[in-house]
Protein backbone atom coordinates (compact mmCIF):
# COMPACT_ATOMS: atom_id res chain seq x y z
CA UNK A 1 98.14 113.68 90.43
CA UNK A 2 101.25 113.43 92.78
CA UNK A 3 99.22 112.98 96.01
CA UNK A 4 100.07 109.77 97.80
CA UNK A 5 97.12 106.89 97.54
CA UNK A 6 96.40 104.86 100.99
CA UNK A 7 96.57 101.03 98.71
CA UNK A 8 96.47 99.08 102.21
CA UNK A 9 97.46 98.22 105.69
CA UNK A 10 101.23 98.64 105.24
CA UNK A 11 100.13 102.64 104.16
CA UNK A 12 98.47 103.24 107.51
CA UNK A 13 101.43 101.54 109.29
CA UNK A 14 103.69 103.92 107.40
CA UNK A 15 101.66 106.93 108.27
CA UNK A 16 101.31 105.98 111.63
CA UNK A 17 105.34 105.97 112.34
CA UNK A 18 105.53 109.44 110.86
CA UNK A 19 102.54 111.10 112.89
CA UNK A 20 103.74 109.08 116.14
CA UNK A 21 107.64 110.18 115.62
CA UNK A 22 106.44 113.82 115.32
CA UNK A 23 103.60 113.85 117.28
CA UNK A 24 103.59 112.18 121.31
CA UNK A 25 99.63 112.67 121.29
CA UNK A 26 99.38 110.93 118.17
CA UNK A 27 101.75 108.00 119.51
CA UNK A 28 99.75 107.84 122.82
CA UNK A 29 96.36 107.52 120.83
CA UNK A 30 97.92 104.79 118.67
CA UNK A 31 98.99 102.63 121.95
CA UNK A 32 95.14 102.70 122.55
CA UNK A 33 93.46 101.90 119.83
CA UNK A 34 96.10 99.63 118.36
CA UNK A 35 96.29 99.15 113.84
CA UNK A 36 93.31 101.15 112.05
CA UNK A 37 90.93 100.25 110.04
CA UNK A 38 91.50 100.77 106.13
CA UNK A 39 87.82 101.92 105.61
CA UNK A 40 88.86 101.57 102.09
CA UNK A 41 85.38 101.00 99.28
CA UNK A 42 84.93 101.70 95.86
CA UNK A 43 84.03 104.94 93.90
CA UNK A 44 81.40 106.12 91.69
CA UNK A 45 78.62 107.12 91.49
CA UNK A 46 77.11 104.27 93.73
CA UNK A 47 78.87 105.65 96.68
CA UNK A 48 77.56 109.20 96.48
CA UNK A 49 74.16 108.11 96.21
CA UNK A 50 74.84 105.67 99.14
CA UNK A 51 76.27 108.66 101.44
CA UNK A 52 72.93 110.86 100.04
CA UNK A 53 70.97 107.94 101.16
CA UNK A 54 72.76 107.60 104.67
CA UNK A 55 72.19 111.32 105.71
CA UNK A 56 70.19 111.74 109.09
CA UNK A 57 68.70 108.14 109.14
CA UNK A 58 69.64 105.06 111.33
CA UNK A 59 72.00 102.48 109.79
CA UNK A 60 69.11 99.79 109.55
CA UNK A 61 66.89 102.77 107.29
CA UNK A 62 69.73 103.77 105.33
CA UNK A 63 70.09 99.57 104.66
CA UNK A 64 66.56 98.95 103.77
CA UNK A 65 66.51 102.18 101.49
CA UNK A 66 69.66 101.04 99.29
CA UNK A 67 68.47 97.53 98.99
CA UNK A 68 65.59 99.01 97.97
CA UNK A 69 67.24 101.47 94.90
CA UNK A 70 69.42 98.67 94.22
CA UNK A 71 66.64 96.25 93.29
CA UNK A 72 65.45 99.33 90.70
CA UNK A 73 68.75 99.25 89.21
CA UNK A 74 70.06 102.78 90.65
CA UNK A 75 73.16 101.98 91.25
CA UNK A 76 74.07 103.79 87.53
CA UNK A 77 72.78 107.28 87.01
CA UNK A 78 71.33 106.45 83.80
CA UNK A 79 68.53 104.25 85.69
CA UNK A 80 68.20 107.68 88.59
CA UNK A 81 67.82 109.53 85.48
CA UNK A 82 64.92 107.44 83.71
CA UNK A 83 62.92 107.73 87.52
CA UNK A 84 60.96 110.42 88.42
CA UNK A 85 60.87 112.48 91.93
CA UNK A 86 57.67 110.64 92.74
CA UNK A 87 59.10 107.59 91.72
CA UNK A 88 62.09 107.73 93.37
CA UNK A 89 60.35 108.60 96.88
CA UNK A 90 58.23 105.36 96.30
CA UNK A 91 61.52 103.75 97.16
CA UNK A 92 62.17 105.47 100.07
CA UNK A 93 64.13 108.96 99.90
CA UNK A 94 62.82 111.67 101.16
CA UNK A 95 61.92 114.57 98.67
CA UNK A 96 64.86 116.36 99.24
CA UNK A 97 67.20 113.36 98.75
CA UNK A 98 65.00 112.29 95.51
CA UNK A 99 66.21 115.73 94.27
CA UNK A 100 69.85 115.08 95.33
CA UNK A 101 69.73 111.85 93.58
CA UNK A 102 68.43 113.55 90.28
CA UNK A 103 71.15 116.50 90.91
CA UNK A 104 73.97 113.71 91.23
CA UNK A 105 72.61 111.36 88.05
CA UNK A 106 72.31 114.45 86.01
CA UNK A 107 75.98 115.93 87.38
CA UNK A 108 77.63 113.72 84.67
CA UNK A 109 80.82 113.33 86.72
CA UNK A 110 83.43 111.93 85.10
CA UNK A 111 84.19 109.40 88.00
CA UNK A 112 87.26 107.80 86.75
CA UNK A 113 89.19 111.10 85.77
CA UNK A 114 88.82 112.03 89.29
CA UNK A 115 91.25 109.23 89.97
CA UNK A 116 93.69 111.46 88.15
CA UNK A 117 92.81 114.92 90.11
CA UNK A 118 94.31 116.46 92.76
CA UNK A 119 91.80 116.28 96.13
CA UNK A 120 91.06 120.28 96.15
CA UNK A 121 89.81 119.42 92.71
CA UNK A 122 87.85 116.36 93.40
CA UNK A 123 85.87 118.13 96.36
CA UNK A 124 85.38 121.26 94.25
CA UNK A 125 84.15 119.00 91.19
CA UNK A 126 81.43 117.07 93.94
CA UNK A 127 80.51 119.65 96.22
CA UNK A 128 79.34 121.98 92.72
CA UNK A 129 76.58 119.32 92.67
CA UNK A 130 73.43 119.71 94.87
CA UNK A 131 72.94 117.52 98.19
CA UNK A 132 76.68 117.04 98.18
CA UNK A 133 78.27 118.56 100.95
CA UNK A 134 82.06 119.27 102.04
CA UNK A 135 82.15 116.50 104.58
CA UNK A 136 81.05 114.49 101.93
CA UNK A 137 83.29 115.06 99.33
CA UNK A 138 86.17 115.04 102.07
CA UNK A 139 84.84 111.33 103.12
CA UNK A 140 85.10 110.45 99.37
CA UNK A 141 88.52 111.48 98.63
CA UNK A 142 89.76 109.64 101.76
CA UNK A 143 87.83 106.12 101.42
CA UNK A 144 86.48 105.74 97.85
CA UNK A 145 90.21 107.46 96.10
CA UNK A 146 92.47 106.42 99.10
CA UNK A 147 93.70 109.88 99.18
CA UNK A 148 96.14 109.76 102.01
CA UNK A 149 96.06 113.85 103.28
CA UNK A 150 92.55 114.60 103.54
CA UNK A 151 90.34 115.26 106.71
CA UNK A 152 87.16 115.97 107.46
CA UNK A 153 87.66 119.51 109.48
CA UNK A 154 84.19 119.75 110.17
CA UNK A 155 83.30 116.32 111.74
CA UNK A 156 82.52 116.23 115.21
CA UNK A 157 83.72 113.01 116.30
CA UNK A 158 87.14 114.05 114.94
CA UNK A 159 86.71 116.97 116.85
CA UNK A 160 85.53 115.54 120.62
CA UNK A 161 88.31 112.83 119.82
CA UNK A 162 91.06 116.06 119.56
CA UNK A 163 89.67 117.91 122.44
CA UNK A 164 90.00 115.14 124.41
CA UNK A 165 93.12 113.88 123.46
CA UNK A 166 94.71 117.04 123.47
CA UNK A 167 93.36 118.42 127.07
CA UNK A 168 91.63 121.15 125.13
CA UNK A 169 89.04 123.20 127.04
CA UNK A 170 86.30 122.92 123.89
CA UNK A 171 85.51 121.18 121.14
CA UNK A 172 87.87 123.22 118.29
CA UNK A 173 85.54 124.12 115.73
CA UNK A 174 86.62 123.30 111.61
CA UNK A 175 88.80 126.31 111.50
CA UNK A 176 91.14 125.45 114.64
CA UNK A 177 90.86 121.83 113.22
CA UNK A 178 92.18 122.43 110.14
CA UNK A 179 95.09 124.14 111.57
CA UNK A 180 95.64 121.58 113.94
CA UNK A 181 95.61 119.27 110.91
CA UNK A 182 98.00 121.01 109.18
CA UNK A 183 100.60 119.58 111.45
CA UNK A 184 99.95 116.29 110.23
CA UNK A 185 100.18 116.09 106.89
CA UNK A 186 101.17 114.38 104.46
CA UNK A 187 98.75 111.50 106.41
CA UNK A 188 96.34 113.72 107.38
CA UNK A 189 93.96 110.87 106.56
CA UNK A 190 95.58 108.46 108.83
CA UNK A 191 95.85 110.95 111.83
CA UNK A 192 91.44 110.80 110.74
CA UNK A 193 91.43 107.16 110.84
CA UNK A 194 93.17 107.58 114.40
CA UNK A 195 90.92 109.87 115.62
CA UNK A 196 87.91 108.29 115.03
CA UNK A 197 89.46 104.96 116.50
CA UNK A 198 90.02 107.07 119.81
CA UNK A 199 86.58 108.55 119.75
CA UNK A 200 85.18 104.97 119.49
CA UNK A 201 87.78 103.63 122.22
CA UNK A 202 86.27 106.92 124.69
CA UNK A 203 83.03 106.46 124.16
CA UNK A 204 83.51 102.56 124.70
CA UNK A 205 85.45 103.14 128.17
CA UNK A 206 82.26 105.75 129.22
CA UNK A 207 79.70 102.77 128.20
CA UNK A 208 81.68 100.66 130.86
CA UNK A 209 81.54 103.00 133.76
């Protein structure tokens, strides 16, 4: 795997001089938001099951919910494996996401050999499994591997954050983002990290008024 690995601050600093030099949007957005966050966390199986937990619940649910499958021991597959459905819905998911977390323990990914992969691998490999979606995958080879030219085309806060930035009449949809993105790689995952600063940074100045 040749693909370059974001390993800290001084990555995102580096990225951040090549989208800016290339890029006056980019540069502008930077003078805003000021150094990004790494948003770096580990890998595993752990943190699919913690994004499968997380979908289309409040922060505070999602919270209470892990806790929860953490104090049953299913943070390893093996222990998701030995639960049933039922028993796995006593802890909090919903049915569908008890299946997910079945599909996902009994996926058998090989978690450290995707270290080794390139990303179109590493989403193919996750998104094969049920409940695991591209955005996802795409969130998991940019914070849990590091990968350094991934984005997640179809996320809308990445998307308001471009319109805006870029005086665009709508919200580009995932196929004008990804060719939008295209002009930023190799750090397409640090033009991300931008982008979602900005968002924030917009949404924070339209709070104030």
């Amino acid at each position: 795997m040749d693909e370059r690995v974001i390993l800290g601050a001084e990555c995102l600093a580096e990225g951040m001089v090549w989208l800016s030099e290339r890029d006056v949007k980019m540069a502008e957005a930077y003078a805003l938001t000021g150094p990004l966050p790494l948003r770096l966390k580990p890998d595993g199986f752990g943190a699919l099951l913690s994004a499968i937990v997380s979908q289309q619940v409040s922060v505070a649910s999602a919270r209470a919910i892990w806790d929860r499958l953490g104090e049953a021991g299913c943070g390893r597959p093996e222990a998701v494996d030995r639960l049933s459905e039922d028993a796995l819905r006593a802890l909090g998911l919903s049915r569908q996401k008890a299946a997910y977390a079945k599909a996902l323990a009994g996926a058998r990914i090989d978690y450290e050999a995707l270290r080794a992969l390139p990303s179109a691998d590493v989403i193919r490999i996750l998104t094969a499994v049920k409940g695991i979606g591209l955005w996802t995958a795409e969130i998991y080879a940019m914070f849990s591997l590091g990968r350094a030219d991934v984005f997640a085309h179809g996320d809308l806060a990445l998307q308001e954050a471009a319109r805006v930035l870029y005086g665009l009449k709508a919200r580009p949809g995932a196929a004008e983002m990804r060719a939008m993105a295209a002009h930023w790689a190799p750090w397409r995952a640090v033009a991300a990290r931008l982008l979602w600063a900005y968002y924030k940074e917009i949404k924070d100045r339209e709070g104030s008024l």
